[in-house]
Each structure stands twice: as C-alpha cells, then as structure tokens.
Protein backbone atom coordinates (compact mmCIF):
# COMPACT_ATOMS: atom_id res chain seq x y z
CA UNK A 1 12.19 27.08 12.41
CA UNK A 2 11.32 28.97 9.35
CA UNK A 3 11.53 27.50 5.34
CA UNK A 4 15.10 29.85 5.62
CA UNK A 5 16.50 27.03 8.14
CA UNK A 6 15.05 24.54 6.42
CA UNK A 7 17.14 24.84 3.17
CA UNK A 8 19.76 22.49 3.93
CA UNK A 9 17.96 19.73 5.01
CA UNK A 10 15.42 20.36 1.99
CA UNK A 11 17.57 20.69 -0.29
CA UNK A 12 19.13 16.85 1.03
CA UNK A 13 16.04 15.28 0.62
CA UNK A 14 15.03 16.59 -2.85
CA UNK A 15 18.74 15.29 -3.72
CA UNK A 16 17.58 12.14 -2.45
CA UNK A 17 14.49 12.11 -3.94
CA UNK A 18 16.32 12.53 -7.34
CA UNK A 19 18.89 9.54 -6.50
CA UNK A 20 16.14 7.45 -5.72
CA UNK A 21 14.29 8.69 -9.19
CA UNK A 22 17.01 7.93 -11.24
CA UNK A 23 17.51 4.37 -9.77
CA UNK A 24 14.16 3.70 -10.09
CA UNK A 25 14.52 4.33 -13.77
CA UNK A 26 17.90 2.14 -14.10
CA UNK A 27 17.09 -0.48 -11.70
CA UNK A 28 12.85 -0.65 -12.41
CA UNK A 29 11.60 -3.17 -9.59
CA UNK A 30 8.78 -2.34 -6.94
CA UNK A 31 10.88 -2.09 -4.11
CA UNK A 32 13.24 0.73 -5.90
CA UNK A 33 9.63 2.27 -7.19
CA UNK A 34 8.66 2.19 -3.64
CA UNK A 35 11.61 3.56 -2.24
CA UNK A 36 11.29 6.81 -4.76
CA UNK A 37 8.01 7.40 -3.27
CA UNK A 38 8.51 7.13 0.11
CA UNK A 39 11.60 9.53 -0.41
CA UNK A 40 9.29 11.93 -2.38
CA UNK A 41 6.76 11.82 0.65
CA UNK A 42 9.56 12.64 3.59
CA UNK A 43 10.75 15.57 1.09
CA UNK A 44 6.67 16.98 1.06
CA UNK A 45 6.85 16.35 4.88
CA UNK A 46 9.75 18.96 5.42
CA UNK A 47 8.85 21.12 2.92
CA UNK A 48 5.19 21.46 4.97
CA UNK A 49 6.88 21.86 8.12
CA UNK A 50 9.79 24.77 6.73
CA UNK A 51 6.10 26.87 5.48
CA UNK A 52 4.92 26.51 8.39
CA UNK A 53 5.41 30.00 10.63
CA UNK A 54 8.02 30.13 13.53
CA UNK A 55 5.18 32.17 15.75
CA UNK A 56 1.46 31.93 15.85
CA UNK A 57 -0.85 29.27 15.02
CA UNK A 58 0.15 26.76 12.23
CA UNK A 59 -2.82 25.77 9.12
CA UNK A 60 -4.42 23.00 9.92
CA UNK A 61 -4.19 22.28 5.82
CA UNK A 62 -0.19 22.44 6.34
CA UNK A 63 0.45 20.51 9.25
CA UNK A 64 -2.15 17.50 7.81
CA UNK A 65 0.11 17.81 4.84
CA UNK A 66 3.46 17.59 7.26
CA UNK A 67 2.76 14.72 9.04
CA UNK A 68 0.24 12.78 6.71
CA UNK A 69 2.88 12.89 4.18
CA UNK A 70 5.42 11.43 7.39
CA UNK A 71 2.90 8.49 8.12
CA UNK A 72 2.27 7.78 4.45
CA UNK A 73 6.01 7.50 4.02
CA UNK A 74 6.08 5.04 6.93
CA UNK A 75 3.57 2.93 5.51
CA UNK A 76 5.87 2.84 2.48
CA UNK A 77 8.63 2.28 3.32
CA UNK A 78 7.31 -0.68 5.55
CA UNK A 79 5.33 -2.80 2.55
CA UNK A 80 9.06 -2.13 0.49
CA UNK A 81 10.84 -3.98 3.31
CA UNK A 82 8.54 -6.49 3.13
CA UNK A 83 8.30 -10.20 1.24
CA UNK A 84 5.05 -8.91 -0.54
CA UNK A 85 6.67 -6.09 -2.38
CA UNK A 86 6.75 -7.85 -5.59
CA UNK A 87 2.89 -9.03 -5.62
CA UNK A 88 0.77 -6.31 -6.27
CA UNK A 89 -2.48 -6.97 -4.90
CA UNK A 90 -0.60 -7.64 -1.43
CA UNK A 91 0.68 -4.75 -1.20
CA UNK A 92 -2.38 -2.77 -2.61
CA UNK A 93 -4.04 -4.06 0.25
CA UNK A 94 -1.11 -3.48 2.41
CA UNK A 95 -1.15 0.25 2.08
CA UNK A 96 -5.00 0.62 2.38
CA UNK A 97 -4.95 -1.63 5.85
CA UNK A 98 -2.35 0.51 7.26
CA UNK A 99 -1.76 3.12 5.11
CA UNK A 100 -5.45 4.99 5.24
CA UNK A 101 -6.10 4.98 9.15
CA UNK A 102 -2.87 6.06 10.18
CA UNK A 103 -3.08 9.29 7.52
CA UNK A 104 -6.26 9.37 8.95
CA UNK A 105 -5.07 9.62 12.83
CA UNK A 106 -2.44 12.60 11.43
CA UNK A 107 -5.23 14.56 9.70
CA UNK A 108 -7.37 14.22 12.82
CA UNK A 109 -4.37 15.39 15.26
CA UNK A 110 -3.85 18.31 13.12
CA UNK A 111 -7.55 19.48 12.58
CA UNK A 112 -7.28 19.21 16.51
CA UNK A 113 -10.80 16.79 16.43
CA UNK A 114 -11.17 15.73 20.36
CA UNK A 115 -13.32 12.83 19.52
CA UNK A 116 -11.20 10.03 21.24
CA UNK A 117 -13.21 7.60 19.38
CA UNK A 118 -12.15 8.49 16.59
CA UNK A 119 -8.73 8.24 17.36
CA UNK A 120 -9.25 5.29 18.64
CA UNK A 121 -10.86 3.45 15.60
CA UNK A 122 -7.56 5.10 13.39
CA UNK A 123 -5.34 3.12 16.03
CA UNK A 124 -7.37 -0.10 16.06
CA UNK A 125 -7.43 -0.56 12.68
CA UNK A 126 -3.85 0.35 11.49
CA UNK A 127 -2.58 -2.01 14.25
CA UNK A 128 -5.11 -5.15 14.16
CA UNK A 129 -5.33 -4.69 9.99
CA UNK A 130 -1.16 -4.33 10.27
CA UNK A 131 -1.50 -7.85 12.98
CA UNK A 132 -3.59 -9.90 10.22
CA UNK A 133 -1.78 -8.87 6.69
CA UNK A 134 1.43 -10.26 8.74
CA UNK A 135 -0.01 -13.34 9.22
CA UNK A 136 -1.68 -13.50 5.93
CA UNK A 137 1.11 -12.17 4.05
CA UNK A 138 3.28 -14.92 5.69
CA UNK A 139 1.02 -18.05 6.54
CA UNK A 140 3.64 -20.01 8.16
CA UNK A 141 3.62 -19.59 11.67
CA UNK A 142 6.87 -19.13 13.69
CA UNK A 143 8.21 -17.30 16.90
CA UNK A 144 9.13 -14.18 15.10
CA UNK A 145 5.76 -12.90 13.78
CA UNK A 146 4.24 -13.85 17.07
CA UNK A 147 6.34 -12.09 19.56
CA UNK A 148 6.09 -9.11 16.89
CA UNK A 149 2.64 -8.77 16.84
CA UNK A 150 2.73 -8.90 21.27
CA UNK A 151 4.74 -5.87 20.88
CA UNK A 152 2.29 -3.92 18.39
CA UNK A 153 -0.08 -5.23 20.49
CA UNK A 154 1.21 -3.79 23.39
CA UNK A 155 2.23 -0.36 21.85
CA UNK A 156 -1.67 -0.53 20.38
CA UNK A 157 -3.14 -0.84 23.63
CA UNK A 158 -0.76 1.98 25.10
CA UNK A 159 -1.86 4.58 21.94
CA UNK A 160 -5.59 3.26 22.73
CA UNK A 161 -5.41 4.07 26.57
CA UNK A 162 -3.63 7.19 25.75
CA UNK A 163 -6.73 8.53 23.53
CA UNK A 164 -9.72 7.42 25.35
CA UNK A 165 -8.02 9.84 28.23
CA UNK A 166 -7.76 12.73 25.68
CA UNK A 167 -4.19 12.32 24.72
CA UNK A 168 -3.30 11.83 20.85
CA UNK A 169 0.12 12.68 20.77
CA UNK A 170 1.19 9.31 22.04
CA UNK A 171 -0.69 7.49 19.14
CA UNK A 172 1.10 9.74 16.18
CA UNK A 173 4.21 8.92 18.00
CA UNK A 174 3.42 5.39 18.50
CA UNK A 175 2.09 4.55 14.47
CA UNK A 176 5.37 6.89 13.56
CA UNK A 177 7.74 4.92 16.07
CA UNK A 178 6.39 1.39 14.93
CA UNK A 179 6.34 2.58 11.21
CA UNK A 180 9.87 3.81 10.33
CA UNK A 181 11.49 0.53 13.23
CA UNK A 182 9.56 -1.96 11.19
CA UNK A 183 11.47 -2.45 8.12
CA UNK A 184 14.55 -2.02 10.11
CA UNK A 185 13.11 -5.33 12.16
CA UNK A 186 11.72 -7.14 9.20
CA UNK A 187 14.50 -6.90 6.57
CA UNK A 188 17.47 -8.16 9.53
CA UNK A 189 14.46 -11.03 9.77
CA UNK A 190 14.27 -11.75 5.93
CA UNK A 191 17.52 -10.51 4.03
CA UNK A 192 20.22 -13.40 2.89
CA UNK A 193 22.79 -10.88 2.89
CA UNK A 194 24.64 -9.26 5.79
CA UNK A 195 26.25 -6.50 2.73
CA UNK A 196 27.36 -2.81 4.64
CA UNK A 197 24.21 -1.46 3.21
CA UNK A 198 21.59 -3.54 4.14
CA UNK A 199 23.23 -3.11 7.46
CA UNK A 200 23.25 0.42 7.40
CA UNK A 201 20.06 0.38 6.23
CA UNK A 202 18.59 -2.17 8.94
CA UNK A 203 20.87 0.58 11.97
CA UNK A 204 18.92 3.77 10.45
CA UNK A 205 15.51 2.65 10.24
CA UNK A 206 15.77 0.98 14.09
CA UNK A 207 16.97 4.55 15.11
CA UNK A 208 14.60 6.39 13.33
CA UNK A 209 12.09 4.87 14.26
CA UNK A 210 13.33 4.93 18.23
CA UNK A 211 13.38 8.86 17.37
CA UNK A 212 9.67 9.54 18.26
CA UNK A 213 9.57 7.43 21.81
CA UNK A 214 12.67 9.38 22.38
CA UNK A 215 11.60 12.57 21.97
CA UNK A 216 8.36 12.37 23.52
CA UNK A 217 10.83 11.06 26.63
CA UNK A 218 12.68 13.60 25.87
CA UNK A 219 10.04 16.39 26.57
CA UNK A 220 8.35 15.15 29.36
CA UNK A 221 11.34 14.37 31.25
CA UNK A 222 13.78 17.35 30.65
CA UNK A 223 11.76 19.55 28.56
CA UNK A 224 14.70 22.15 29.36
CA UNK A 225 17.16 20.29 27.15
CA UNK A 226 17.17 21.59 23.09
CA UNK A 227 18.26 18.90 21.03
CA UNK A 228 19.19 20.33 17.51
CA UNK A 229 16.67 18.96 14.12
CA UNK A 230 19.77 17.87 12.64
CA UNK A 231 20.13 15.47 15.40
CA UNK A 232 16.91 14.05 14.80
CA UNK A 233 17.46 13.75 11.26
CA UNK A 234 21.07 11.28 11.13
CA UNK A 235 18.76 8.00 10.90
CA UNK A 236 16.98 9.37 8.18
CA UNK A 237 20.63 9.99 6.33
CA UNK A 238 21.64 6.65 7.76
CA UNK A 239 18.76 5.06 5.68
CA UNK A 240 19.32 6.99 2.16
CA UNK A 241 23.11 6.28 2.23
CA UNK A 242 22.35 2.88 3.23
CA UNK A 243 19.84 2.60 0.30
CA UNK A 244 22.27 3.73 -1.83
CA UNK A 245 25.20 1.68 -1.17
CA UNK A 246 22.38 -1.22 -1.34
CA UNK A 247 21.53 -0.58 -4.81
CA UNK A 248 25.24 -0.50 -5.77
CA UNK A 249 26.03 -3.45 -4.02
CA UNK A 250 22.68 -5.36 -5.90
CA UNK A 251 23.83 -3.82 -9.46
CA UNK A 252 27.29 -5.31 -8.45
CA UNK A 253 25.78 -8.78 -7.99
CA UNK A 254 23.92 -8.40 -10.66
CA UNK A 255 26.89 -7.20 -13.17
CA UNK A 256 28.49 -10.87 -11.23
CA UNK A 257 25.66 -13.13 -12.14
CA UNK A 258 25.62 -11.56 -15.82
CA UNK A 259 29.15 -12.15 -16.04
CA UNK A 260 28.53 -15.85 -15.24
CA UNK A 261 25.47 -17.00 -15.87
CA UNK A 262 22.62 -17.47 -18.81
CA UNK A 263 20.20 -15.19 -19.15
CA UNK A 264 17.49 -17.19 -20.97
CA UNK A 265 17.82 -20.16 -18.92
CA UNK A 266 19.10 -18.94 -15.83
CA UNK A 267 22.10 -21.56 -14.85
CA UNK A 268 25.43 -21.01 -15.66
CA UNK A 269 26.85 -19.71 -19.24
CA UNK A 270 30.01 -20.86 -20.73
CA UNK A 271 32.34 -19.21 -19.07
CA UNK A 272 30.75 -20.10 -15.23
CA UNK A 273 31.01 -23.80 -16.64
CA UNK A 274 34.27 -24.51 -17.79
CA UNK A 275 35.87 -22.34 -14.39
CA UNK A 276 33.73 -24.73 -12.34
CA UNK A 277 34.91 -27.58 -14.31
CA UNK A 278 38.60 -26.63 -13.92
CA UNK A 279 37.89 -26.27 -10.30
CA UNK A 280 36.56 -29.84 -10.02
CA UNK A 281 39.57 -31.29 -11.99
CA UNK A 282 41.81 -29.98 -9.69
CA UNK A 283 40.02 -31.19 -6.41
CA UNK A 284 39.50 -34.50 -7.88
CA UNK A 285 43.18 -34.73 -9.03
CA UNK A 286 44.56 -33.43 -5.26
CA UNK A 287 41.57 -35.40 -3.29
CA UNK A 288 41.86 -38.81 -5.86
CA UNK A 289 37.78 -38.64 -6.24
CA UNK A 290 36.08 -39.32 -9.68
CA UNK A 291 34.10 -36.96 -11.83
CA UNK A 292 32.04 -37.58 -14.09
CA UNK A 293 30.83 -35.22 -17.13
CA UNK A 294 27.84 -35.09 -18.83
CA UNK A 295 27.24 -33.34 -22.26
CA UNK A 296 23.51 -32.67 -23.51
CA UNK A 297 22.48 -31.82 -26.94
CA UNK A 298 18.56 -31.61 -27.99
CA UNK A 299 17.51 -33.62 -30.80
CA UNK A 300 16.03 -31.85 -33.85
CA UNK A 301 16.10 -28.80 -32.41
CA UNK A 302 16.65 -26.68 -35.53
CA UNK A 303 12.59 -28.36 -36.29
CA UNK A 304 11.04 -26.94 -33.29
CA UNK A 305 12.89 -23.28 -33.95
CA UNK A 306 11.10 -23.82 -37.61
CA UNK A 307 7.72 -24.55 -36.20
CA UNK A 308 7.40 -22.26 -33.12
CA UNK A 309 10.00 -19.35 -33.81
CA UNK A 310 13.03 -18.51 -31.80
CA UNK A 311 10.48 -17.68 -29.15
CA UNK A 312 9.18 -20.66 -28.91
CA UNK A 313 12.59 -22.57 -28.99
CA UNK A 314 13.78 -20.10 -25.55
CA UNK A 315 10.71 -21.53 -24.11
CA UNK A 316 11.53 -24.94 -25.04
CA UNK A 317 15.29 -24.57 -23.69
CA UNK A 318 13.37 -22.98 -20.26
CA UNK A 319 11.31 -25.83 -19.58
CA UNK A 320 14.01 -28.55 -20.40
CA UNK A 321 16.32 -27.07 -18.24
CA UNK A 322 13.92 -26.91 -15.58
CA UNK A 323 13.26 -30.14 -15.87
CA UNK A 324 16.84 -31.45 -16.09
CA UNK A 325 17.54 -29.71 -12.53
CA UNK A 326 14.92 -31.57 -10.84
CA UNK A 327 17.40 -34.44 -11.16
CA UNK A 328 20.54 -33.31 -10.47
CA UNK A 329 21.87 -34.09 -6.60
CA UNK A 330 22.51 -30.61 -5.00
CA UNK A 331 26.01 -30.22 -5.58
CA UNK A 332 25.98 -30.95 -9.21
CA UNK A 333 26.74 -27.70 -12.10
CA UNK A 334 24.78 -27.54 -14.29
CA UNK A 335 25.53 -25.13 -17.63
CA UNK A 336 24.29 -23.74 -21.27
CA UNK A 337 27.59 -24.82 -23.21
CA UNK A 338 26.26 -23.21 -26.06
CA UNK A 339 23.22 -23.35 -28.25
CA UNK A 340 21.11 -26.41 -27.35
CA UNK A 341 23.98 -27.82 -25.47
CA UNK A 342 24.25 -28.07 -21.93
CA UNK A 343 27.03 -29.07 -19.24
CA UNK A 344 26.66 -31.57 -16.15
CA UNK A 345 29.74 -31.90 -13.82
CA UNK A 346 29.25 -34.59 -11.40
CA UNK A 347 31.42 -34.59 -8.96
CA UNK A 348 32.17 -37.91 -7.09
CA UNK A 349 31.00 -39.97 -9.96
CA UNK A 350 32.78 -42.66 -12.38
CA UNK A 351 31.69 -43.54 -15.09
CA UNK A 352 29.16 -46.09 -14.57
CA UNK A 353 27.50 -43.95 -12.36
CA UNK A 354 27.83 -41.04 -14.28
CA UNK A 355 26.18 -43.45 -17.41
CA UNK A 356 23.24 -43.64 -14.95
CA UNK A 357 22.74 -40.49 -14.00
CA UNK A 358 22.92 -39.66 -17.72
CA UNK A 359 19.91 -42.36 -18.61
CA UNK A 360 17.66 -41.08 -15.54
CA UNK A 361 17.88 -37.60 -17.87
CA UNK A 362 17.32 -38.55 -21.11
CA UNK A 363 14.32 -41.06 -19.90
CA UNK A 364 13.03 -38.21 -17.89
CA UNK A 365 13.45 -35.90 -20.53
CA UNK A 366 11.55 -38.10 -23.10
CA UNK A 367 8.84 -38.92 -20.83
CA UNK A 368 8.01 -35.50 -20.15
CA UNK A 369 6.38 -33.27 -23.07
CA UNK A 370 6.69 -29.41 -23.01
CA UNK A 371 3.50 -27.67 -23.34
CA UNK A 372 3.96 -24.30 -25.74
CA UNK A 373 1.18 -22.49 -26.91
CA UNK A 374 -1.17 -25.39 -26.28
CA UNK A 375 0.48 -27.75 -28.02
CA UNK A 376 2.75 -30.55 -26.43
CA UNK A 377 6.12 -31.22 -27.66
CA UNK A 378 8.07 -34.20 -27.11
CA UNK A 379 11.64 -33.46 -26.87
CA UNK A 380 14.14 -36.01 -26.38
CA UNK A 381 18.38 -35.49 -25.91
CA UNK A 382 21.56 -36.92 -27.07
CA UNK A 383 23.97 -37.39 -23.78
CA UNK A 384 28.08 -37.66 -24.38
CA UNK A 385 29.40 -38.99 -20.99
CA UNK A 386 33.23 -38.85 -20.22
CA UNK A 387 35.13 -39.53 -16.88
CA UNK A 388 37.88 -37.50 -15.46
CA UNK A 389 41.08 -39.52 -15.39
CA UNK A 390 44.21 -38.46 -13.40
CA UNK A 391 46.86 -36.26 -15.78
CA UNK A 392 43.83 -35.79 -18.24
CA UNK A 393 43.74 -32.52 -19.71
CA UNK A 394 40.40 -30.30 -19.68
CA UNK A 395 40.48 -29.89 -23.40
CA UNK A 396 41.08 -33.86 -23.68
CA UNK A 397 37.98 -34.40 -21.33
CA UNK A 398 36.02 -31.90 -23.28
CA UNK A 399 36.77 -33.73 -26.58
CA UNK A 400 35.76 -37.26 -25.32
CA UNK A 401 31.97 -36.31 -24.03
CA UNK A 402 32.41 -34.57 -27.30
CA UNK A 403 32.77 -37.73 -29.76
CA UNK A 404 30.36 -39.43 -27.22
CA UNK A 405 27.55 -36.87 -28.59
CA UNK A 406 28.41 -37.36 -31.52
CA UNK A 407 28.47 -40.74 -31.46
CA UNK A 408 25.21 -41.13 -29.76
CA UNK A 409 23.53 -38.47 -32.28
CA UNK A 410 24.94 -40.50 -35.23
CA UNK A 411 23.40 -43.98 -33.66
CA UNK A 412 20.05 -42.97 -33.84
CA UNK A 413 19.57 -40.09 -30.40
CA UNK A 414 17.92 -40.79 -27.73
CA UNK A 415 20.91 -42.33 -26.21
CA UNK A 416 23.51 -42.73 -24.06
CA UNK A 417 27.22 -42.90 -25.40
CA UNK A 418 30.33 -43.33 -23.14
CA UNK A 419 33.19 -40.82 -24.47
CA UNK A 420 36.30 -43.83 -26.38
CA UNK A 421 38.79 -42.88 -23.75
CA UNK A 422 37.36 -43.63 -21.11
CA UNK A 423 35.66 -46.98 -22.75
CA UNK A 424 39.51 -48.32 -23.51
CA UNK A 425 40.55 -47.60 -20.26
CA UNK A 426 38.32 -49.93 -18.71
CA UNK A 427 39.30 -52.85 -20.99
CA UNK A 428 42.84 -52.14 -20.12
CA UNK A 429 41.88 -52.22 -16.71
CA UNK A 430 39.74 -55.25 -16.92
CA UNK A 431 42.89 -57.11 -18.57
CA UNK A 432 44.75 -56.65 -16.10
C-alpha cells in the first residue's frame, strides 16, 4: 500500500496527534505529555510505512524508522499507564530498561542482522529489565504482579526459542503484542474509576495489543485470507477516542472538585460545607441522631500574614489543616468557611462530645509548631461549638458556634466555648 492509500489513516493520526497536543497544553501533567508523544510516534510509524514502495525491496533506514517508532510508542504508552508516571526518574529509567532494547530488536529485524544472539540479548533485557522495574516500581508484593510477570515470562521464553532457531518475527510480534496489551492490563488493575473512557480505553489497548498474535495466526494458518489495514487499525481508534472522552471526563471532575472544594487547602470551600451541613441536619432530624458543629478560627493570624507574607500565611493554613484532619474520625467534613475559619460537622455527636473533640484540636493544634522557612511557629485556635437541636434552623445553628467564637476569642483564645443555645438548653433540661 502506497503513501496514496495511506492518506486517510495519516491524516487520522496527525488529527490525533494535534488533539493530544492541545490537551497537553490545557491539561499539562506527564501522563497527557506522554500520551502526545506516543501519538506523535504511531503518526511517524505510518507515515514510514505509506513511503515505503508497494513493489521491490523496502530501505532498511525506513522500515527501522516504521517499526522503531511502533515499539517506542509501546514503551510509551506503557510507563503513561503506569503508577510511576508522575516521578520522573522512574520513568526515565522505565523507558531506557524497556524502551532501548526493544527499538533495538526493530532496528536489527529491519537491517535483516541474522545474529540470533543478538536478538536474543534485545529480548532478555526488555523482558527481565520490564520483570524487575515492576517489582521495583511497586514493592508490595501481591498475586497480580506475579502471575503477570509468569506470562512475560512465558511469552519471553517463546520470542527467545523463536530466535536462537533463526526466527525474529515472533519476538517483534511478541515485545509489540505485550507492549500495546499492557496498559490495557495495568490501568483495569490500578484505575478507581470504571468512567466509559477509561473503559474504552482499557477494550482498545487489550485488542491492539491481541492484533500482532493475531495476525501472525492469521498468516500461518490461512495465509489466503486478506484482512483489510483498516481492520487492524479499530483498537488503535478505540484507544484515541477513549483518551479523549477520558480527558473530558477528568476536566469534568475537575470543573466538580473546583466547584466544591478549596484550592489552597484542599478540603471543602464554602459552598461544599454548608450543602453537607444541610444534608446532615436533615438526616439527623429524620434519623433523631445528634450533630455536633465545630467552628475554628486561628488566633493572631493577621501577625503571621505581617511577618511571613500572604505566602507564608497559605503555608500556615496548609499545615494546620493537615494537621486538624489527622483527628477527625473518617466520616467527619471538614471545610475553609472563609479566611482563617474552618468548619467541622460531626455527625453523631452532642455536645459534650462534640466539646471533646473540639479540645483534642485545639491541644493538638497548640502542641504542634509549623515549621516555615526554618523558623517554627506556634499557632494556636479559637473553637465555637454548637449542637444541632430538632426544629433548629441552619442559620440559627450557624449563629450559635458563631457567638461561641466569639466568645472564646474575647476570653482570652486558646479555648473552648459552647455556643448560649445550646448551654440553656441543658439547664432546662437538667431542671427538669
């Protein structure tokens, strides 16, 4: 098939390539980076293989450049899947372990080198290197990454037995076959979401990789049967669309998260707050469970935004609310209310309990100096704490941890206040 019949699918994959450029620049992480290069390497590999001639015998130059560029894509695409993606040494050494002897095994198919040896050394070390960087990569040992590395072990030997008798076809197909399946195996292994692209995704790169086994079946077998290119080539669509739709469905989440969340800090803004807090009203009032709510201010706070800049003030708010979470239960919200004030719903908690929760903070907090720019800062918090009563209204609730803030900021910080409401409720009570 001449460059003329090519056109088409060329002209796809440059599309493609240019999607995956243009996410790259709106959504910069290594995996999207990654992604843009691999796509820019299967676009090189057709374009080699449209120059090449229909008739007669094909450059050795062109065909190196055809299905290096195929392997090196393979490689790619396989360290993007992967957990290491985002450390760069890892997967530095990643695409030199497998990356450089299975170009190498391509290069030596197409310069038509009948040194099995060689061949042999390409195989060894792109599989055994590939074996040990899973391991390494991921030091905790379970079934998975076991029975995976039997199989490449397996397939290894098969390329291995292959060469030493003088066949290397096998071996291309084998690196190319284990290459493109891999992601498909390891992201259904690591991925927390089951979205329609990551699925898609996972579906292409299991069937393009099951291309090259196939087709080398395919010939041996009933070498009389044509099976059109553009046959071949639906995984690698399956894979871009997939892509795609995954990097909508991430900017989606991502648009979510903004929507409802803090940036500087991380847990939820204002708005993801007070909709969990209405939430939790409403269960407590239909279930008849307490709740308990927790308001956090930081003392002299407007002094440490003096001294280290606004910088240094987002660090401070970083590290307190990092450690603030380590002492919330699971199942407690935690939220930036605004400024240096934070929101704790607790569900299940009255007031008493929600007092001691409260006190575990602010001692924590106190006993616990954050380190900025080498110097240690000793931060200590106000806490307003108000209990949900049945009929009480959220802006009611809201206004009682509120005078308990200011009530414990007014007594000297550093404390503890219970909101009024709830405080004359419980000497009713106890009256009773």
């Amino acid at each position: 098939m001449n460059l003329s019949e090519k056109v088409p699918t060329l002209v796809t994959v440059a599309v493609l390539a240019v999607i995956f450029t243009c996410l790259e620049r709106r959504i910069p992480t290594a995996r999207s980076k990654f992604w843009k290069i691999a796509w820019f390497l299967v676009f090189i590999h057709f374009l080699a293989q449209g120059l090449e001639p229909r008739t007669g015998q094909t450059s050795p130059g062109l065909q190196a450049l055809d299905w290096g560029a195929l392997q090196a894509s393979a490689v790619v695409f396989l360290v993007a899947a992967s957990q290491i993606i985002d450390d760069q040494v890892k997967r530095i050494w990643a695409l030199l372990i497998m990356g450089v002897p299975s170009v190498a095994y391509a290069v030596l198919g197409s310069y038509d080198v009948k040194s099995g040896w060689a061949y042999v050394l390409c195989l060894t070390a792109c599989f055994a290197g590939g074996i040990c960087f899973m391991f390494y990569a991921e030091p905790r040992i379970s079934i998975a990454p076991v029975l995976l590395s039997l199989v490449l072990t397996g397939i290894a030997f098969w390329a291995i037995r292959a060469a030493l008798q003088g066949s290397f076809d096998p071996g291309g197909n084998a690196l190319l076959g284990a290459g493109f399946a891999l992601p498909g195996v390891i992201m259904c292994r690591n991925q927390y979401r089951t979205t329609p692209g990551v699925l898609t995704v996972i579906i292409g790169f299991l069937f393009w990789g099951a291309v090259f086994p196939v087709g080398m079946l395919t010939d041996r077998l009933i070498p009389q049967v044509h099976i059109p290119d553009e046959l071949w080539n639906v995984p690698k669509m399956f894979v871009a669309f997939g892509m795609i739709l995954a990097v909508v469905e991430d900017m989606q989440e991502a648009l979510r998260r903004q929507a409802t969340h803090d940036d500087l800090t991380g847990i939820w803004n204002r708005a993801g707050i007070m909709g969990i807090l209405e939430q939790e009203m409403l269960r407590a009032e239909r279930q008849g469970q307490s709740l308990g709510l927790i308001l956090i201010d930081i003392d002299h706070f407007k002094t440490v935004n003096d001294t280290y800049g606004h910088r240094g003030g987002d660090g401070v708010l970083q590290a307190l609310v990092r450690n603030i979470a380590t002492i919330l239960r699971p199942y407690d919200s935690f939220g930036r209310f605004g400024g240096e004030e934070f929101l704790i719903i607790a569900p299940g908690c009255d007031a008493a309990q929600t007092r001691e929760l409260s006190d575990r903070i602010r001692v924590h907090v106190a006993a616990h100096p954050i380190a900025l720019h080498g110097n240690e800062i000793n931060t200590t918090v106000s806490i307003g704490v108000a209990e949900y009563l049945p009929g009480c209204k959220l802006e009611s609730l809201l206004h009682g941890a509120d005078t308990a803030l200011y009530l414990a900021k007014r007594t000297g910080r550093n404390r503890v206040e219970l909101s009024d409401q709830r405080q004359q409720t419980a000497s009713v009570l106890s009256s009773v």
